[in-house]
Protein backbone atom coordinates (compact mmCIF):
# COMPACT_ATOMS: atom_id res chain seq x y z
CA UNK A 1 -13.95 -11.72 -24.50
CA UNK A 2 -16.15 -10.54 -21.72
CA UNK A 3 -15.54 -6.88 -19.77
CA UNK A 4 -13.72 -7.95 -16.92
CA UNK A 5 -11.46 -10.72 -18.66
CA UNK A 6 -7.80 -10.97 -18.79
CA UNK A 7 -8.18 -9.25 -22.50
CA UNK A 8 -9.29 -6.27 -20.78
CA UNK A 9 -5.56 -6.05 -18.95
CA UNK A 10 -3.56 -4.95 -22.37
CA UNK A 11 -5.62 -1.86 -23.33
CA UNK A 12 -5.54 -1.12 -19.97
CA UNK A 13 -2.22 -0.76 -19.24
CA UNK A 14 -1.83 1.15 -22.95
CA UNK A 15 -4.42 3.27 -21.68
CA UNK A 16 -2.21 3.99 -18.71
CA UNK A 17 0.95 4.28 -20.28
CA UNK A 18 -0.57 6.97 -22.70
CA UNK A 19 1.04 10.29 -21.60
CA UNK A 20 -2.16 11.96 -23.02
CA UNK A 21 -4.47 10.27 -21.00
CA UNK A 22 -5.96 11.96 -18.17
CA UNK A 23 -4.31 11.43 -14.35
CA UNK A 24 -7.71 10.67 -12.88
CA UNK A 25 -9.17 8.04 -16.28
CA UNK A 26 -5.57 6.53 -15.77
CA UNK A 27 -6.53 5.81 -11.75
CA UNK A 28 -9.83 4.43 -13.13
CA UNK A 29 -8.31 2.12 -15.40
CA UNK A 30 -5.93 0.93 -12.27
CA UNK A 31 -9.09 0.70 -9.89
CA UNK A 32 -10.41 -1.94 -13.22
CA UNK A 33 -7.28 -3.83 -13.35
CA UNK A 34 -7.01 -4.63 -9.67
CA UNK A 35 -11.59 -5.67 -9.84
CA UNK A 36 -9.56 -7.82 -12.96
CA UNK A 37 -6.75 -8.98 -10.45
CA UNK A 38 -4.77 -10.84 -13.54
CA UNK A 39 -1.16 -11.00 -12.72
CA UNK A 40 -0.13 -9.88 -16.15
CA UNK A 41 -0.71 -6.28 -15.19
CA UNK A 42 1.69 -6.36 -12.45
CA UNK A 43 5.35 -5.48 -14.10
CA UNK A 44 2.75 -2.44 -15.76
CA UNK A 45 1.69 -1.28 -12.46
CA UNK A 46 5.39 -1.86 -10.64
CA UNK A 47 6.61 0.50 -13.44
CA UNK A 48 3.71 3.18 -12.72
CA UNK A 49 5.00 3.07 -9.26
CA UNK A 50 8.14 4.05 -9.88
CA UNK A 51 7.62 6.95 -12.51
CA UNK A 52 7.95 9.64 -10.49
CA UNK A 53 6.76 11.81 -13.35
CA UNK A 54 3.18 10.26 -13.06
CA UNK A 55 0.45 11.64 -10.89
CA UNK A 56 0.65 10.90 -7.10
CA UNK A 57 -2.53 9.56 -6.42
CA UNK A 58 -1.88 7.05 -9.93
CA UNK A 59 1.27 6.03 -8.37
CA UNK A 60 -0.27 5.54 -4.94
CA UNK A 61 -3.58 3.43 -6.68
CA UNK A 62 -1.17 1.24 -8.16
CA UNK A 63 0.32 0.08 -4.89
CA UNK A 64 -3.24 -0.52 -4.08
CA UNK A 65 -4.04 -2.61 -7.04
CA UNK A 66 -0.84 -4.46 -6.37
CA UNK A 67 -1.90 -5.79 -2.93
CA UNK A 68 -5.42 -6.33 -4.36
CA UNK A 69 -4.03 -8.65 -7.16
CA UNK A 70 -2.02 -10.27 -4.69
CA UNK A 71 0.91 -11.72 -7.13
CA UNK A 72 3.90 -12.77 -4.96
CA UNK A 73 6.47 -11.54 -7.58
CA UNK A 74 5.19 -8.02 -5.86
CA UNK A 75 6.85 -8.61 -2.58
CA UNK A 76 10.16 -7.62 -3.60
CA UNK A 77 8.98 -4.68 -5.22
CA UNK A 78 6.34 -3.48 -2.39
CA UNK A 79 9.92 -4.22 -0.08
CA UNK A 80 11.89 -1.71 -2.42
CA UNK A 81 9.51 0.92 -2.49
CA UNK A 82 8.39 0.32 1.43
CA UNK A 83 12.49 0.91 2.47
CA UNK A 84 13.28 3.45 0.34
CA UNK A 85 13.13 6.90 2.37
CA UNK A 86 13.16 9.03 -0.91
CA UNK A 87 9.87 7.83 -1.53
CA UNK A 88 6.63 9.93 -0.68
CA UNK A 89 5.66 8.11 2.62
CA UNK A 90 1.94 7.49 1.13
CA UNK A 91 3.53 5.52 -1.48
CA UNK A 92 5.27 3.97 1.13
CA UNK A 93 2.44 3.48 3.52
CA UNK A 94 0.40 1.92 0.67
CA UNK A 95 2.98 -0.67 0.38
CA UNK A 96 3.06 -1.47 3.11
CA UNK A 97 -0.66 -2.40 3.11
CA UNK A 98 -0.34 -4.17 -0.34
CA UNK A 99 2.56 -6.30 1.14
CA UNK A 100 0.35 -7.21 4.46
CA UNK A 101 -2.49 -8.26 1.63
CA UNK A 102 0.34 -10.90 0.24
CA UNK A 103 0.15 -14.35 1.74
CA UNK A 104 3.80 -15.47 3.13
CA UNK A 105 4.71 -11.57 4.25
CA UNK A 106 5.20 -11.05 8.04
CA UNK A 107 4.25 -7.57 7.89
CA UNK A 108 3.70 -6.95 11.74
CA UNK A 109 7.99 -7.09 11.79
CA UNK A 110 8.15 -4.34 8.78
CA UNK A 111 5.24 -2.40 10.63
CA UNK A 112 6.64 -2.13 13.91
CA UNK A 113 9.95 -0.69 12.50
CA UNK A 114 8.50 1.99 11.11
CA UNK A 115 6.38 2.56 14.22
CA UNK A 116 9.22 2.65 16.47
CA UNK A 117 11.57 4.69 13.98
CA UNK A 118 11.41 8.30 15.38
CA UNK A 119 12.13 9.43 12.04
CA UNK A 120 9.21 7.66 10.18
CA UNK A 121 6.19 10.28 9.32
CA UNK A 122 3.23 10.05 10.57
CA UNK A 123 1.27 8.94 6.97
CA UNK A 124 3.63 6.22 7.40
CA UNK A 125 2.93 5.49 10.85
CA UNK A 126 -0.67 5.42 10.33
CA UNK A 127 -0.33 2.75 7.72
CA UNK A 128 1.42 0.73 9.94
CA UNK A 129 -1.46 1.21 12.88
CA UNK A 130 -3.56 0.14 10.18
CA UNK A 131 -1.63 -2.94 9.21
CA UNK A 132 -1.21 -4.45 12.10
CA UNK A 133 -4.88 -3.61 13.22
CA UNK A 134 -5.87 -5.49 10.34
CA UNK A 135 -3.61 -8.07 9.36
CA UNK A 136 -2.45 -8.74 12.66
CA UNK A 137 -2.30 -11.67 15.13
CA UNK A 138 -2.65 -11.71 19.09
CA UNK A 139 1.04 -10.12 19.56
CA UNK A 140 0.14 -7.39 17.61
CA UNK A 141 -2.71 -6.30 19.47
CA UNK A 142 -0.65 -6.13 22.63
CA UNK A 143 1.61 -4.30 20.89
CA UNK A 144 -0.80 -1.81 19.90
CA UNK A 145 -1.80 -1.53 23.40
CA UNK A 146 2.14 -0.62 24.64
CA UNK A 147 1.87 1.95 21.62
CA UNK A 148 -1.68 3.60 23.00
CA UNK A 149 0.31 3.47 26.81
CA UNK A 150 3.27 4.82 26.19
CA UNK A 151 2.42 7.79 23.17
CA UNK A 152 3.10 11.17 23.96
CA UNK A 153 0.30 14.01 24.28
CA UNK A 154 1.52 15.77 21.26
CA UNK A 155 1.11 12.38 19.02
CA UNK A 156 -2.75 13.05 19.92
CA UNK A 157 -4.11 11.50 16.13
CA UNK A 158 -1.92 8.66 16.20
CA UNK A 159 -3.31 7.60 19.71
CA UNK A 160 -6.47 7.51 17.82
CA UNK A 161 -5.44 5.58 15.37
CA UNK A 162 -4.18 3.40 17.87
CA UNK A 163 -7.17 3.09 19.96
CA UNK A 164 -9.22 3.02 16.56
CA UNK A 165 -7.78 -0.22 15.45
CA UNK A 166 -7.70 -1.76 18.93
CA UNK A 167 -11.25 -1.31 18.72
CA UNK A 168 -11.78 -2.90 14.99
């Protein structure tokens, strides 16, 4: 087969599942499955996502990849990982934006939750911002407008982010 093809996916994920494989050639090989975007590499790169012994920003690309492939048996998953508090709140956030990237996934609900949770962190705030700036219809950008009106002074980089994706 070609570069690029579905044969590519297999040595791929070995490459990734190697333990003595490099953290940053393992993110490269995830950046090449998602330009792939074969749906055989998803149960590979759910598993990635959960190892908590592999390298953050591995376990973050894979969420990434996820949304880019855009396989609905992800939803669940991305749901899983997006709810689950114990979770680094990148992870989170980055599932968040995979799941808006899924057709059939009413992400503006899931984003606003974690916008109006006092509790939620502010990585995981932004990624909502994001989300609904993005993949959002006309409620959200009135609802983005009530966020930039009614922020506090000391939430001074998530007004940005607010006004930021107003703008976009």
């Amino acid at each position: 087969g070609n570069i690029g093809d579905r044969v590519s996916v297999e040595p791929l994920t070995a490459f990734m599942n190697d333990p003595a494989n490099d953290h940053y050639l393992k993110i490269s090989a995830a950046e090449a499955l998602g330009r792939i975007g074969d749906s055989s590499a998803v149960e590979d790169l759910k598993a990635f996502m959960n190892d908590t012994e592999n390298h953050l920003p591995l376990r973050i690309k894979a969420a990434v990849v996820l949304g880019k492939i855009g396989d609905p048996s992800s939803v669940e998953h991305l749901t899983v990982i997006l709810n689950n508090p114990e979770i680094d709140s990148t992870i989170r956030g980055r599932a968040l934006e995979a799941l808006a990237s899924l057709k059939n996934v009413d992400v503006n609900s899931f984003a606003k939750i974690y916008l109006d949770d006092p509790q939620s962190d502010m990585k995981l705030k932004h990624s909502a911002l994001k989300v609904l700036g993005k993949f959002g219809n006309s409620s959200s950008v009135s609802y983005l407008g009530e966020i930039l009106n009614h922020l506090e002074n000391d939430n001074s980089q998530l007004t940005l982010s607010a006004a930021s994706e107003l703008s976009s």
